[in-house]
Structure formats: structure tokens, C-alpha cells
C-alpha atoms as a PDB file:
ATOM      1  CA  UNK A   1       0.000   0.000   0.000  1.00  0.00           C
ATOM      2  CA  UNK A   2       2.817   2.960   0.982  1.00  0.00           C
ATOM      3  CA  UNK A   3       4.257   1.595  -2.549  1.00  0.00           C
ATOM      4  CA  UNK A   4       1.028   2.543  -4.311  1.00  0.00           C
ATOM      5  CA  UNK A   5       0.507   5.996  -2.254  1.00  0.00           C
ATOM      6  CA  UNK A   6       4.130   7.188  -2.827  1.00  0.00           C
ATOM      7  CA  UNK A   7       3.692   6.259  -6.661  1.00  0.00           C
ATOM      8  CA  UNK A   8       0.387   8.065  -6.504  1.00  0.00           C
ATOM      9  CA  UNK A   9       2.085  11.133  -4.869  1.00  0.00           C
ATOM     10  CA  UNK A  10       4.936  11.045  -7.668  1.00  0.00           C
ATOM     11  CA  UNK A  11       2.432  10.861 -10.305  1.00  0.00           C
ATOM     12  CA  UNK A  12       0.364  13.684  -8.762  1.00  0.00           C
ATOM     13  CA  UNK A  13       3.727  16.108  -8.286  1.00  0.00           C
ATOM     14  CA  UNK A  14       4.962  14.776 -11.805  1.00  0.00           C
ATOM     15  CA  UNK A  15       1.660  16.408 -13.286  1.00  0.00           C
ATOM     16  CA  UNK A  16       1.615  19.419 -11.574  1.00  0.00           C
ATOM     17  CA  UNK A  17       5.219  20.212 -12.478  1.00  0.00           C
ATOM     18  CA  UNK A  18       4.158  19.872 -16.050  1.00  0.00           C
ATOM     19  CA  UNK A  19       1.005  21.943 -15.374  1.00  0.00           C
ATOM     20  CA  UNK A  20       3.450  24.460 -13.325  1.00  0.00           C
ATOM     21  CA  UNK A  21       6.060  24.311 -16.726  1.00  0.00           C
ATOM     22  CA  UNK A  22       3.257  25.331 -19.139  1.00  0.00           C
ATOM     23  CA  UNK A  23       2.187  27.976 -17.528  1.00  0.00           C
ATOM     24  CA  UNK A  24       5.838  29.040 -16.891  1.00  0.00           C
ATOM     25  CA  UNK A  25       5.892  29.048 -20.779  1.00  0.00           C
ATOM     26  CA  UNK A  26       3.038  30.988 -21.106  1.00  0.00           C
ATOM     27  CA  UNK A  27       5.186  34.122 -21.016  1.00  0.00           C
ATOM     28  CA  UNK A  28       7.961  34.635 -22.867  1.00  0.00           C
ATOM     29  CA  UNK A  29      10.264  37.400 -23.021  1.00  0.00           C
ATOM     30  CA  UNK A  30      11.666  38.331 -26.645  1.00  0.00           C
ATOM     31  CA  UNK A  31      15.166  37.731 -27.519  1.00  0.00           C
ATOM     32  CA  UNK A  32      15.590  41.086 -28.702  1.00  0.00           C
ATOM     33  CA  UNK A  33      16.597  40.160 -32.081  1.00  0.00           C
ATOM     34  CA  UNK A  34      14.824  41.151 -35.651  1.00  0.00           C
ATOM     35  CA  UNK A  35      15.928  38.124 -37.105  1.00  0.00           C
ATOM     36  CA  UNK A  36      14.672  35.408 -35.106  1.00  0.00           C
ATOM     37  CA  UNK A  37      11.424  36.393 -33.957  1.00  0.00           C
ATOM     38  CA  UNK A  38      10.059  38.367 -36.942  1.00  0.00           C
ATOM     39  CA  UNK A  39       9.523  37.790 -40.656  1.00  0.00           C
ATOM     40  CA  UNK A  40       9.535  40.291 -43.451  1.00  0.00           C
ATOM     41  CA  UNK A  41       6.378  40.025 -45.303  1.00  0.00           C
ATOM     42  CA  UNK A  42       5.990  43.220 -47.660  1.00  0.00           C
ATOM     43  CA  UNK A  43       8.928  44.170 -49.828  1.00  0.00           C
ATOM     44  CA  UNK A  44      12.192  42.492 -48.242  1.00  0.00           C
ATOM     45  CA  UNK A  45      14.536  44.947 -50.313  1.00  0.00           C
ATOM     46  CA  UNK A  46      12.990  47.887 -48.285  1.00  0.00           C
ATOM     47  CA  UNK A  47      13.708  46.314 -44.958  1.00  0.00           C
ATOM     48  CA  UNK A  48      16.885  46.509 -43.020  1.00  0.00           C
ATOM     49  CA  UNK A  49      18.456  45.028 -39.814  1.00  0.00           C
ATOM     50  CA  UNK A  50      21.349  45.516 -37.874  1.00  0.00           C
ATOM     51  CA  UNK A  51      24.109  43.183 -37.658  1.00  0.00           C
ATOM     52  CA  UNK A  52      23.005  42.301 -34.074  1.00  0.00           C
ATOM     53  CA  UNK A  53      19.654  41.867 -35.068  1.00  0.00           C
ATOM     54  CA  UNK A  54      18.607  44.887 -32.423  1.00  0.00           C
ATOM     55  CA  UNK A  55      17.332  47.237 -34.468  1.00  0.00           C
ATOM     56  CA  UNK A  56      15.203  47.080 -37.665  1.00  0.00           C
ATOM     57  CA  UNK A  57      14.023  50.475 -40.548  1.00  0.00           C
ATOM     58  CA  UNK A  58      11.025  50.272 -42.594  1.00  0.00           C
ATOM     59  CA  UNK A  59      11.437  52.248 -46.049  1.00  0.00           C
ATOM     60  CA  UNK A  60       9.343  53.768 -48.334  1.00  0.00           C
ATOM     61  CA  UNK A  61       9.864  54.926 -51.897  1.00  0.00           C
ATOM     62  CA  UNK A  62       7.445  55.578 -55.191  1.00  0.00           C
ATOM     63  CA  UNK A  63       8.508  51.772 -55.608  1.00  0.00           C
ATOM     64  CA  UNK A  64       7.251  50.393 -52.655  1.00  0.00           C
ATOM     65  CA  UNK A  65       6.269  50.644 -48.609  1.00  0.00           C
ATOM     66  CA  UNK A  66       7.173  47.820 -46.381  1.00  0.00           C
ATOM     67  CA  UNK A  67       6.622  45.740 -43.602  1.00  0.00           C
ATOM     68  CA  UNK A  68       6.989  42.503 -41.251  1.00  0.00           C
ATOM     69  CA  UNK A  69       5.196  40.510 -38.216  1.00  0.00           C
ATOM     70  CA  UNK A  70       6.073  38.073 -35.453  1.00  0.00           C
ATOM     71  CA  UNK A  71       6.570  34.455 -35.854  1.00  0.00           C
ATOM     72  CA  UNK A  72       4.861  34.046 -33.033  1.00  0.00           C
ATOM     73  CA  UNK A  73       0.602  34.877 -32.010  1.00  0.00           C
ATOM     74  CA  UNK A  74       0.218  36.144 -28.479  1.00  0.00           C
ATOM     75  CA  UNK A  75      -2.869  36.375 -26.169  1.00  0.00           C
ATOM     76  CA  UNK A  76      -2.489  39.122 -22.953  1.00  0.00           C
ATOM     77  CA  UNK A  77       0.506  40.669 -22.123  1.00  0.00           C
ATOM     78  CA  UNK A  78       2.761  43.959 -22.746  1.00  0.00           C
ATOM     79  CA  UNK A  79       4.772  44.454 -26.058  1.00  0.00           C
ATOM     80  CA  UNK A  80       7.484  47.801 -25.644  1.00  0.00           C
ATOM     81  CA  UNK A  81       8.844  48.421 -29.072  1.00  0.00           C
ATOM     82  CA  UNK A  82      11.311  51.239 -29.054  1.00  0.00           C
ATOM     83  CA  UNK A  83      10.291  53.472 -32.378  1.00  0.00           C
ATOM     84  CA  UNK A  84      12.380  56.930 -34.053  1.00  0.00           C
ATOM     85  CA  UNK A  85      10.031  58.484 -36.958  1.00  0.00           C
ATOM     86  CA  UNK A  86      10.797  59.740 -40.138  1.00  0.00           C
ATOM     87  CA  UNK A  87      12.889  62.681 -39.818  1.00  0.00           C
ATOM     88  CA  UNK A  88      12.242  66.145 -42.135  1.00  0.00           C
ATOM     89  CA  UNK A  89       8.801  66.140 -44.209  1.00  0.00           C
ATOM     90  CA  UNK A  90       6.885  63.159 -44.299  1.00  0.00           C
ATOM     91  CA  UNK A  91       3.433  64.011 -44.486  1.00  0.00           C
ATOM     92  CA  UNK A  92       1.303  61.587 -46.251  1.00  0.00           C
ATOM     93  CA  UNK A  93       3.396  58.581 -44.587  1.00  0.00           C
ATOM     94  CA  UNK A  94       2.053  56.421 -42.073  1.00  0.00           C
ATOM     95  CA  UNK A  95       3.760  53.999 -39.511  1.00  0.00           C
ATOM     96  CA  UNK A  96       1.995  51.061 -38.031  1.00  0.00           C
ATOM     97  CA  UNK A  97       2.117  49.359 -34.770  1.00  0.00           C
ATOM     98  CA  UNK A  98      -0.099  47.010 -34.234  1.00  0.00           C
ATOM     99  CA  UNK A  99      -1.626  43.579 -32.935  1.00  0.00           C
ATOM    100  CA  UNK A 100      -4.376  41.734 -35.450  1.00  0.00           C
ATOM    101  CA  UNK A 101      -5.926  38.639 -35.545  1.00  0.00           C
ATOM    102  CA  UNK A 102      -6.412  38.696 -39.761  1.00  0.00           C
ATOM    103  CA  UNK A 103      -9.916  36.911 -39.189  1.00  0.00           C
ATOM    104  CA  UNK A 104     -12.892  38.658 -41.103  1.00  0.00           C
ATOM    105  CA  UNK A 105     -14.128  39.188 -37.512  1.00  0.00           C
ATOM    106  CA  UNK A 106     -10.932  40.606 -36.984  1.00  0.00           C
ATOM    107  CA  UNK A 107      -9.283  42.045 -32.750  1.00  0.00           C
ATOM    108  CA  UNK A 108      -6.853  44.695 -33.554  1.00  0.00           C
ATOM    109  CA  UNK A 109      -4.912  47.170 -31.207  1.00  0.00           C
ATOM    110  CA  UNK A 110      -3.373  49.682 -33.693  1.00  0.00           C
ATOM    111  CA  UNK A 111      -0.832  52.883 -33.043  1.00  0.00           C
ATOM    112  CA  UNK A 112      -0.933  55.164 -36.190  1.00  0.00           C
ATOM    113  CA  UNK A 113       1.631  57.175 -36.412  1.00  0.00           C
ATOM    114  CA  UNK A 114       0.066  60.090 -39.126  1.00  0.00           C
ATOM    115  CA  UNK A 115       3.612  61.859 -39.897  1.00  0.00           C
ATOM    116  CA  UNK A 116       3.443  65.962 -41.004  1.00  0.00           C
ATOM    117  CA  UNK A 117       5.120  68.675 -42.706  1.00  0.00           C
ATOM    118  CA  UNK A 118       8.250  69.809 -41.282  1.00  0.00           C
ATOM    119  CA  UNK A 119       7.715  71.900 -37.487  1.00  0.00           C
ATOM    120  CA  UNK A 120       4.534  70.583 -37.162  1.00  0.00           C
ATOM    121  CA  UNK A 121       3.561  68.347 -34.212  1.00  0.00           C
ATOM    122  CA  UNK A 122       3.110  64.608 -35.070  1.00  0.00           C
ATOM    123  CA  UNK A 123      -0.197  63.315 -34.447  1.00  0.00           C
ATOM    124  CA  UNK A 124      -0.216  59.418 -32.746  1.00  0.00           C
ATOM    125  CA  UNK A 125      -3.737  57.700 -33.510  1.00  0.00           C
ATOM    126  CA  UNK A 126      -4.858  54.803 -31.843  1.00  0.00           C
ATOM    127  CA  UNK A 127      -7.921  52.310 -32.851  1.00  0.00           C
ATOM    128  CA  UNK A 128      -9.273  49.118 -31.459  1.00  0.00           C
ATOM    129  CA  UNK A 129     -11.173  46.693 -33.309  1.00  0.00           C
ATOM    130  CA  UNK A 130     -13.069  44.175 -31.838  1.00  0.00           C
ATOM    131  CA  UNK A 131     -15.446  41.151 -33.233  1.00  0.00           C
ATOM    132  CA  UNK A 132     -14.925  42.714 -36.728  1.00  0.00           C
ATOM    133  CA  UNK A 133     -15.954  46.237 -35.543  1.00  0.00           C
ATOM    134  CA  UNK A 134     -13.626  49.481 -35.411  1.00  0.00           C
ATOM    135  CA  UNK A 135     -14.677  53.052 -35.804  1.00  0.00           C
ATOM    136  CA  UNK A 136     -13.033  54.308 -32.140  1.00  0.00           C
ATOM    137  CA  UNK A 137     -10.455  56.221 -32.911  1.00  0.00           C
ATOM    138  CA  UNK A 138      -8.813  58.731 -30.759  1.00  0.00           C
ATOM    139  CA  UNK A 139      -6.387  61.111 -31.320  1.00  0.00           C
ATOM    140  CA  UNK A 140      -3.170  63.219 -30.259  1.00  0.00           C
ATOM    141  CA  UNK A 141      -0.658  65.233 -30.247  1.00  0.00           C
ATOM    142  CA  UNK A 142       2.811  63.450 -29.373  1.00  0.00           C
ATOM    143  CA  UNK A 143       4.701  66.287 -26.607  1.00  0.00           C
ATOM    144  CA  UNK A 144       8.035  65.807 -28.486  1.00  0.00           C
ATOM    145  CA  UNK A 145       9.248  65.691 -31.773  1.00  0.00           C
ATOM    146  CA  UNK A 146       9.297  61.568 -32.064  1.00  0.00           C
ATOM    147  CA  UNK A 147      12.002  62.287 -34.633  1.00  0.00           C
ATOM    148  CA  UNK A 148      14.830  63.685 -32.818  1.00  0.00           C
ATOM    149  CA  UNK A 149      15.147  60.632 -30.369  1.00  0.00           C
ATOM    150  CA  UNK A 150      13.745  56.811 -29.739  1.00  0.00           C
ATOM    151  CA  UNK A 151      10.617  56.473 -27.551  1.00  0.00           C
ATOM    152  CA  UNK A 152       8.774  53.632 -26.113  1.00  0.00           C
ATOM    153  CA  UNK A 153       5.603  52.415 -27.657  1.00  0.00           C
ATOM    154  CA  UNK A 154       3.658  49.715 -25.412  1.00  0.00           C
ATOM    155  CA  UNK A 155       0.422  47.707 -25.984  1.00  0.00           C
ATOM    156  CA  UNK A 156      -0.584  46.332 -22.568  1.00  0.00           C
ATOM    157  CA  UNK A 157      -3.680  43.805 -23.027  1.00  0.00           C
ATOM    158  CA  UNK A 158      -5.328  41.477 -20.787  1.00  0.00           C
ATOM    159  CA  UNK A 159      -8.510  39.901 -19.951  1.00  0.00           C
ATOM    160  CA  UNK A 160      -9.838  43.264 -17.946  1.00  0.00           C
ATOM    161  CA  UNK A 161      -8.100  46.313 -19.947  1.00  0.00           C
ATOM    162  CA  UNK A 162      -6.400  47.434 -22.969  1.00  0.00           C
ATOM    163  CA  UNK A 163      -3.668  50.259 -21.827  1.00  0.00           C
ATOM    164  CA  UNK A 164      -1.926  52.139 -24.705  1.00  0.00           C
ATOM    165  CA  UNK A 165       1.194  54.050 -23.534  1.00  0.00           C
ATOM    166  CA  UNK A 166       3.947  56.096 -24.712  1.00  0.00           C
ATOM    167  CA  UNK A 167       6.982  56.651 -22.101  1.00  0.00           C
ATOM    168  CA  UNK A 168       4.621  54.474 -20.002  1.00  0.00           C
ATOM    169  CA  UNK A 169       2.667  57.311 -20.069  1.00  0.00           C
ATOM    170  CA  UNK A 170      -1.214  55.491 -20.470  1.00  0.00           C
ATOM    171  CA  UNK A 171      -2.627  57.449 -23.450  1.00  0.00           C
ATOM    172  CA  UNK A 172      -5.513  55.545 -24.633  1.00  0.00           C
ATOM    173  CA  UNK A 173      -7.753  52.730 -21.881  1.00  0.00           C
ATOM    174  CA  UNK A 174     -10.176  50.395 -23.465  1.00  0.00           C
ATOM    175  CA  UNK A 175     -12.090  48.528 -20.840  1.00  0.00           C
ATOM    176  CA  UNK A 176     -13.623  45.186 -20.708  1.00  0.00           C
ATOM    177  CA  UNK A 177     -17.320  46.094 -20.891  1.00  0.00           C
ATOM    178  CA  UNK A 178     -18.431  42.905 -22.372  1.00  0.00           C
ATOM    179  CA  UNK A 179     -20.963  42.154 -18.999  1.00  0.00           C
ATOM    180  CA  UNK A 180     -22.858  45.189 -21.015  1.00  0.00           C
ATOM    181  CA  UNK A 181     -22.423  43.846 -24.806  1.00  0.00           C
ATOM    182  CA  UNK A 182     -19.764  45.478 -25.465  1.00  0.00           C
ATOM    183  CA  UNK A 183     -17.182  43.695 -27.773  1.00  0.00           C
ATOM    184  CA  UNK A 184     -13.490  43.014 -26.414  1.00  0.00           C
ATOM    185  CA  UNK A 185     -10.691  40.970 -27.726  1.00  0.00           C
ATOM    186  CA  UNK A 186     -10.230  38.239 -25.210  1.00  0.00           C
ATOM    187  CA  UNK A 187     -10.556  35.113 -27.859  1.00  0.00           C
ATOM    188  CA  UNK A 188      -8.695  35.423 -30.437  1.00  0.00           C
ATOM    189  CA  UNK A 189      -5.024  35.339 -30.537  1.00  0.00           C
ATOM    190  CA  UNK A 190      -2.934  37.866 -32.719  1.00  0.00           C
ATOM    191  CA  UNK A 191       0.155  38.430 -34.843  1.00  0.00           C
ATOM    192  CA  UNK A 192       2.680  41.598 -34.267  1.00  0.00           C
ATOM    193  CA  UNK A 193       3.327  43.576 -36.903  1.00  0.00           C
ATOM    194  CA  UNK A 194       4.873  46.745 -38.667  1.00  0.00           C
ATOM    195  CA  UNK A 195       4.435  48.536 -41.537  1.00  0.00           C
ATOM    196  CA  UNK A 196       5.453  51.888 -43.611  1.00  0.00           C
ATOM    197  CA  UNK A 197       3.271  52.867 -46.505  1.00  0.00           C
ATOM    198  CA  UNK A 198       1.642  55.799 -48.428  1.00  0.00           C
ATOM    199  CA  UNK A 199      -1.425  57.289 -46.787  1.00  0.00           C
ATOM    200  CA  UNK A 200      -1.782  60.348 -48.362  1.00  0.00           C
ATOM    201  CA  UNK A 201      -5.269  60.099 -49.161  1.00  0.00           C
ATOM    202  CA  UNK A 202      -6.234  60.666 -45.808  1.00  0.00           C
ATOM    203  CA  UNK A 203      -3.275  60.159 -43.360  1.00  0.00           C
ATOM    204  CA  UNK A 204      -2.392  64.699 -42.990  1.00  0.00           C
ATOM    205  CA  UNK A 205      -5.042  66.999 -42.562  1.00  0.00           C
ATOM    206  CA  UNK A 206      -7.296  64.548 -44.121  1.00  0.00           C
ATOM    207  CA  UNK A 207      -5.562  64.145 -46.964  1.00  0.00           C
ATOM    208  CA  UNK A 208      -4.335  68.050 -48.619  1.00  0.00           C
ATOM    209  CA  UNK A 209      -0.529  67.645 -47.968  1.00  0.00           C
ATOM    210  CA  UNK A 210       0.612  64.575 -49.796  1.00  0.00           C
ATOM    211  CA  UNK A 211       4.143  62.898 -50.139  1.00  0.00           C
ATOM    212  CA  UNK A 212       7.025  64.761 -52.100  1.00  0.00           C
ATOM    213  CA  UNK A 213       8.887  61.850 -52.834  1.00  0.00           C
ATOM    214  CA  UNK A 214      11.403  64.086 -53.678  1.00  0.00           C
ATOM    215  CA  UNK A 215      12.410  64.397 -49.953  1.00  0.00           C
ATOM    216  CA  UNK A 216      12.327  60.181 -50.168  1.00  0.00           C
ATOM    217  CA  UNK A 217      13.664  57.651 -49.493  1.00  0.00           C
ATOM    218  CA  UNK A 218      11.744  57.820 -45.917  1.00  0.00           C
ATOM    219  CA  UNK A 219      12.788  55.711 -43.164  1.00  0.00           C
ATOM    220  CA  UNK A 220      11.655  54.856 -39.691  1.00  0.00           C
ATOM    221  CA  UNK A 221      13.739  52.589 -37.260  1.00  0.00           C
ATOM    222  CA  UNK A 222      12.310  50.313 -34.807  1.00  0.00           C
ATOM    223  CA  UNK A 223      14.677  48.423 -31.925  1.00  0.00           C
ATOM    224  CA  UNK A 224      15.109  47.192 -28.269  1.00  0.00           C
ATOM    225  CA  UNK A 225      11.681  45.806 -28.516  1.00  0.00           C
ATOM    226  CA  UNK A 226      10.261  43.516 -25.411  1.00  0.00           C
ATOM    227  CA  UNK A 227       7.839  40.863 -25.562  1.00  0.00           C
ATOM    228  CA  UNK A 228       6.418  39.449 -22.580  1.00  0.00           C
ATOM    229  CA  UNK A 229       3.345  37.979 -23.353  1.00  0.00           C
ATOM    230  CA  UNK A 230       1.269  34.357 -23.481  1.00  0.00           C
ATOM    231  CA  UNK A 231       2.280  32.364 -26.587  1.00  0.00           C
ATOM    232  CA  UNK A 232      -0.436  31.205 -28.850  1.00  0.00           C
ATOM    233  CA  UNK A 233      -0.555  27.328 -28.304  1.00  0.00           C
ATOM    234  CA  UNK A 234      -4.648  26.895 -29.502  1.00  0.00           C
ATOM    235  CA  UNK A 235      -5.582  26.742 -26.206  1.00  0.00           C
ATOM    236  CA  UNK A 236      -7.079  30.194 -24.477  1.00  0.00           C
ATOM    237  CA  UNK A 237      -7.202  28.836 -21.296  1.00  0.00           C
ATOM    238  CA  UNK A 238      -3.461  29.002 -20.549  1.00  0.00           C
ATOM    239  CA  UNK A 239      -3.256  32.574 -21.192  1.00  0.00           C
ATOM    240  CA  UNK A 240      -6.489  33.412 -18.994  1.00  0.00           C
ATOM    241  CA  UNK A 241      -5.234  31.888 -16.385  1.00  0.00           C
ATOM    242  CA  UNK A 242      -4.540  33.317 -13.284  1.00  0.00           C
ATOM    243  CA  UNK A 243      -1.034  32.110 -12.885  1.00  0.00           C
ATOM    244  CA  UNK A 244       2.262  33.448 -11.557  1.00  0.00           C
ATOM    245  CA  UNK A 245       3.744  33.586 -14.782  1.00  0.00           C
ATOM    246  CA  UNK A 246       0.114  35.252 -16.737  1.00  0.00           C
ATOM    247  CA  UNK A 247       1.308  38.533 -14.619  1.00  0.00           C
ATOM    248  CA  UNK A 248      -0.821  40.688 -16.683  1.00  0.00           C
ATOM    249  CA  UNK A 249      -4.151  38.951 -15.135  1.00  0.00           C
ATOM    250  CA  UNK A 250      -3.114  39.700 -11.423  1.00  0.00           C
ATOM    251  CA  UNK A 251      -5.071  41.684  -9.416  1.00  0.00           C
ATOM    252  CA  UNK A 252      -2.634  44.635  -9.861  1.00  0.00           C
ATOM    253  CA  UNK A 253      -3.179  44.423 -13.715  1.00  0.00           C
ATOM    254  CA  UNK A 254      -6.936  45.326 -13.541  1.00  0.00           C
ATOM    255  CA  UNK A 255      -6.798  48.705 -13.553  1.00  0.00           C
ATOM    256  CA  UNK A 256      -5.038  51.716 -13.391  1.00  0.00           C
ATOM    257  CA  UNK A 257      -2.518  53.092 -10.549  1.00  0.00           C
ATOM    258  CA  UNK A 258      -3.438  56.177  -9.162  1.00  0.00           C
ATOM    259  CA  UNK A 259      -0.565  57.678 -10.842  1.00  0.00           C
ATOM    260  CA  UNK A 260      -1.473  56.468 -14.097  1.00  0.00           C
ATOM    261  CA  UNK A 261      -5.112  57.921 -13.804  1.00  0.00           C
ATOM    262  CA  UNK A 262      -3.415  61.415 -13.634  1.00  0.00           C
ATOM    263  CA  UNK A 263      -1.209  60.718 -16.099  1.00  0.00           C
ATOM    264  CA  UNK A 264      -4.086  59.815 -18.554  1.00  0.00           C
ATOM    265  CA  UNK A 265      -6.071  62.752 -17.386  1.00  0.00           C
ATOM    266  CA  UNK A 266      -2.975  65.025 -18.396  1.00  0.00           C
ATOM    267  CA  UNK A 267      -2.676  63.599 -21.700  1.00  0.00           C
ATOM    268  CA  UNK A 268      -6.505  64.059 -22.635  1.00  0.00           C
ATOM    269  CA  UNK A 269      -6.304  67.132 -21.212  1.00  0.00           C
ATOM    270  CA  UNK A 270      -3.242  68.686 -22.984  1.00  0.00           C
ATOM    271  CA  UNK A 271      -2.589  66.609 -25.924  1.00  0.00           C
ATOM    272  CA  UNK A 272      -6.160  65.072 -27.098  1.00  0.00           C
ATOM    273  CA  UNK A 273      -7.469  66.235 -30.066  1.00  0.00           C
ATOM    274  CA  UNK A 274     -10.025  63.507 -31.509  1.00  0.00           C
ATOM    275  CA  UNK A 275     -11.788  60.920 -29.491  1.00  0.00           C
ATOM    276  CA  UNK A 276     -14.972  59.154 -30.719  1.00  0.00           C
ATOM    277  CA  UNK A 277     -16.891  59.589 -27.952  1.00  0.00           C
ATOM    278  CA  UNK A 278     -16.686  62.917 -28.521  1.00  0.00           C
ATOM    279  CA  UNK A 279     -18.212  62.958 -31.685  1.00  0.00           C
ATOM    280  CA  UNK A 280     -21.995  62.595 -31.800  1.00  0.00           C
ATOM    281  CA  UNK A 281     -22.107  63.494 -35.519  1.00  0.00           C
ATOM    282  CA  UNK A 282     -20.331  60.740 -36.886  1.00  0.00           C
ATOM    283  CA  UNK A 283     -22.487  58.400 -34.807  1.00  0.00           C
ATOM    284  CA  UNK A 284     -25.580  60.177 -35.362  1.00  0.00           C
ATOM    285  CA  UNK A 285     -26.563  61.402 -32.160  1.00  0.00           C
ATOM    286  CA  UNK A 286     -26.052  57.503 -30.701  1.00  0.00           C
ATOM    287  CA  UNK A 287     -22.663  57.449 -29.360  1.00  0.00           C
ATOM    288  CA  UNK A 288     -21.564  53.550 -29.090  1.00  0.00           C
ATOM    289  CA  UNK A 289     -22.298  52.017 -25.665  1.00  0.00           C
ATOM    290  CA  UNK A 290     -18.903  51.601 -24.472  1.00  0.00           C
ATOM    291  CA  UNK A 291     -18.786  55.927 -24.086  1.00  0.00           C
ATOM    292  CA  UNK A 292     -21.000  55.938 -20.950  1.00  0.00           C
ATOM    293  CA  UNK A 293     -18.576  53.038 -19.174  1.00  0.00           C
ATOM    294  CA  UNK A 294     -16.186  53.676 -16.988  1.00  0.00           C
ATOM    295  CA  UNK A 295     -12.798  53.604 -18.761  1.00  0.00           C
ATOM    296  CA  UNK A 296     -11.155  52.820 -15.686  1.00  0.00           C
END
């Protein structure tokens, strides 16, 4: 009998280790290098990397825009990816941050970087899609020119909250308001990505000052990127989990610190100058339900 009880307590030890192990693996931080965890996918000739692999520029040209994504599909957790703009006129260009599921029912969590004239402020805009649906835009100014120097660009995402930040500084919140039908992603995994192109049509003051491609090539330069987030194994449940290594759906993870509330509040304050739920117009007269939430 002690024979069968101890092999009972191995086997019971045995499977929590490997319960313990996959959760452990449910987070993974980056290895910091271009090479190895991304994959060009537009135009390879018009993307460059370093010889360490630690930094990474998009180009664009009459020819072509560029772009690449992540090897690797991710549900919950906090991407940093360390981003200099396009120095000098650039209007008409846009850079793209983002997190997408490429389903026709698609999640996304986008930064927009719409790029201007020379000495004019750059304006960052943000959008979330959810279930397929988009249309909640917001808008700012950025408080420094984003092409003098590299600054931090995060996407923090779990199963209560979707913070946006620049500097850490929150910028954009997106609660989970789906106990009141509103849609957030919490299903479906999704791919990093980056890309350069031509947006002229609409990207600078809604489209009147378009690209000189005379001031071309244009070049942005991403690097010293972190990824620690739940790899996609086709199972949700290990990234919803409540786990030591699923940080991002602690307790401390459901909401804003004080400090960040007052930091967001600053930002909407001084820098906002579009937000959706401020436009009744476009929505006519029914603002979507997710406006009369709390945000945090």
C-alpha cells in the first residue's frame, strides 16, 4: 500500500510540475533580435536590420512601402517596441504598430503614427477593433518631436483592460465592458506587426498635404523591442489563467494606478485632439455604448 501511495504522490507532483512548466511558458520574453522572432512580409529589399539583429528600418519609396510581423501569435501581455520616426517632411506617410488577428471578424490594437510637414507636431492615432468592428479612434498630439530621439511604444492587453502608452505614459484605456455587450478581444489570438506605406489620401489633414517623394527615401527605425506575453498554443485557457507567470491577469493588472489615472487625465487634457466619444455626428446622435462606461 505505501508503494502505491508514494507512486500516486509522484504521479500527482509529476503532473503538476508539467502543469506548473506550461504555464511558466506561457510568457515569454523576446530575444531582442529582428531576425529570429520576426519575418519580413511586404517588400524584403525595403527592410533593413542591424548586424546584431537589435534594431530594424522600414522604407518607403514611389517603388514600394514595407513591412513585417512576429513568428509568433500572443494572447495578454505587454509588447514595448522602441520606435524613431521619419525625420524632415513626411506628411502623407504612415507607420503602423499594431496587434491583429487577420480573421474577417478581426481584434486589432493599432498605433498610427500620421507623420506631417516639417515643425509641425506629429499626431499618434490609436484604434481598437473588436469582433470585426472598429470606428473608435482617438487622437493626439505626441509632446516631443518623435524624430529627434527613440521612444517607447507599449500595448498592454489582458482579460480586464487594454492600456496604450507612450513613455509608459497610459494614453488611450479600453475597458472590458463585455458584462454590457460590449465587444473586447479576449478570444482570439494575434500576430505583431509593422508597416510603412503611403497614406496620403487621408493620413495629414485629411488628406491636402501629400508625399514629395522628392524628400524620399523615408525611413523609420524600430529596436530594443520587449515581448512578454502568453504564446499562442490553440488553447485560451493558458493565457487566462490566473497564474504566476500570466502577470498581466493579477489583481494589480486590472486597472489603473493612481498615478497612471493622472497621467491619462494630463494627456486628454493637454494633448487630445479627436476621441470618438466625442463625436456625436459621426455616430448620429447615438454614441456607441462603451462611451457611458467607466474607462477605468
Amino acid at each position: 500500500m505505501v508503494y502505491c501511495v508514494c507512486n500516486k504522490t509522484t504521479l500527482l507532483l509529476s503532473l503538476l510540475s508539467i502543469s506548473i512548466v506550461r504555464f511558466g511558458l506561457a510568457s515569454v520574453v523576446s530575444t531582442g533580435d529582428f531576425n529570429t522572432d520576426f519575418h519580413v512580409t511586404w517588400f524584403p529589399s525595403h527592410v533593413n536590420t542591424s548586424a546584431d539583429g537589435h534594431s530594424r528600418t522600414l522604407m518607403l519609396d514611389q517603388e514600394s512601402g514595407s513591412s513585417f510581423a512576429s513568428n509568433n501569435m500572443f494572447l495578454f501581455g505587454e509588447i514595448d517596441m522602441r520606435i524613431k520616426l521619419i525625420p524632415g517632411y513626411s506628411a502623407g506617410t504612415v507607420l503602423a504598430y499594431y496587434l491583429t488577428s487577420d480573421r474577417p471578424n478581426r481584434d486589432e490594437i493599432d498605433f498610427e503614427f500620421l507623420v506631417n510637414v516639417t515643425g509641425q507636431p506629429y499626431i499618434l492615432q490609436t484604434n481598437i477593433y473588436a469582433d470585426g468592428s472598429d470606428n473608435r479612434e482617438e487622437r493626439i498630439y505626441l509632446w516631443f518631436d518623435p524624430t529627434k530621439d527613440f521612444h517607447t511604444y507599449s500595448i498592454f492587453w489582458n482579460l480586464y483592460q487594454i492600456v496604450l502608452m507612450v513613455d509608459w505614459v497610459p494614453v488611450r484605456v479600453y475597458r472590458n465592458h463585455a458584462d454590457e455587450g460590449v465587444a473586447f478581444p479576449r478570444w482570439q489570438p494575434m500576430t505583431l506587426k509593422a508597416s510603412l506605406w503611403n497614406g496620403d489620401s487621408w493620413a495629414t489633414r485629411g488628406g491636402e498635404d501629400k508625399v514629395d517623394w522628392s524628400k524620399g527615401p523615408f525611413v523609420a527605425t524600430l529596436g530594443d523591442y520587449k515581448i512578454d506575453a502568453c504564446v499562442w498554443k490553440g488553447n485560451p485557457r493558458f493565457c487566462r489563467a490566473g497564474s504566476d507567470g500570466n502577470w498581466w491577469n493579477q489583481p494589480r493588472s486590472r486597472s489603473l494606478t493612481g498615478r497612471q489615472r493622472r497621467l491619462l487625465k494630463w494627456v486628454r487634457k493637454y494633448h487630445l485632439i479627436y476621441d470618438y466619444c466625442q463625436d456625436p455626428q459621426r455616430f448620429h446622435g447615438q454614441l456607441p455604448r462603451e462611451c457611458s462606461l467607466p474607462k477605468y
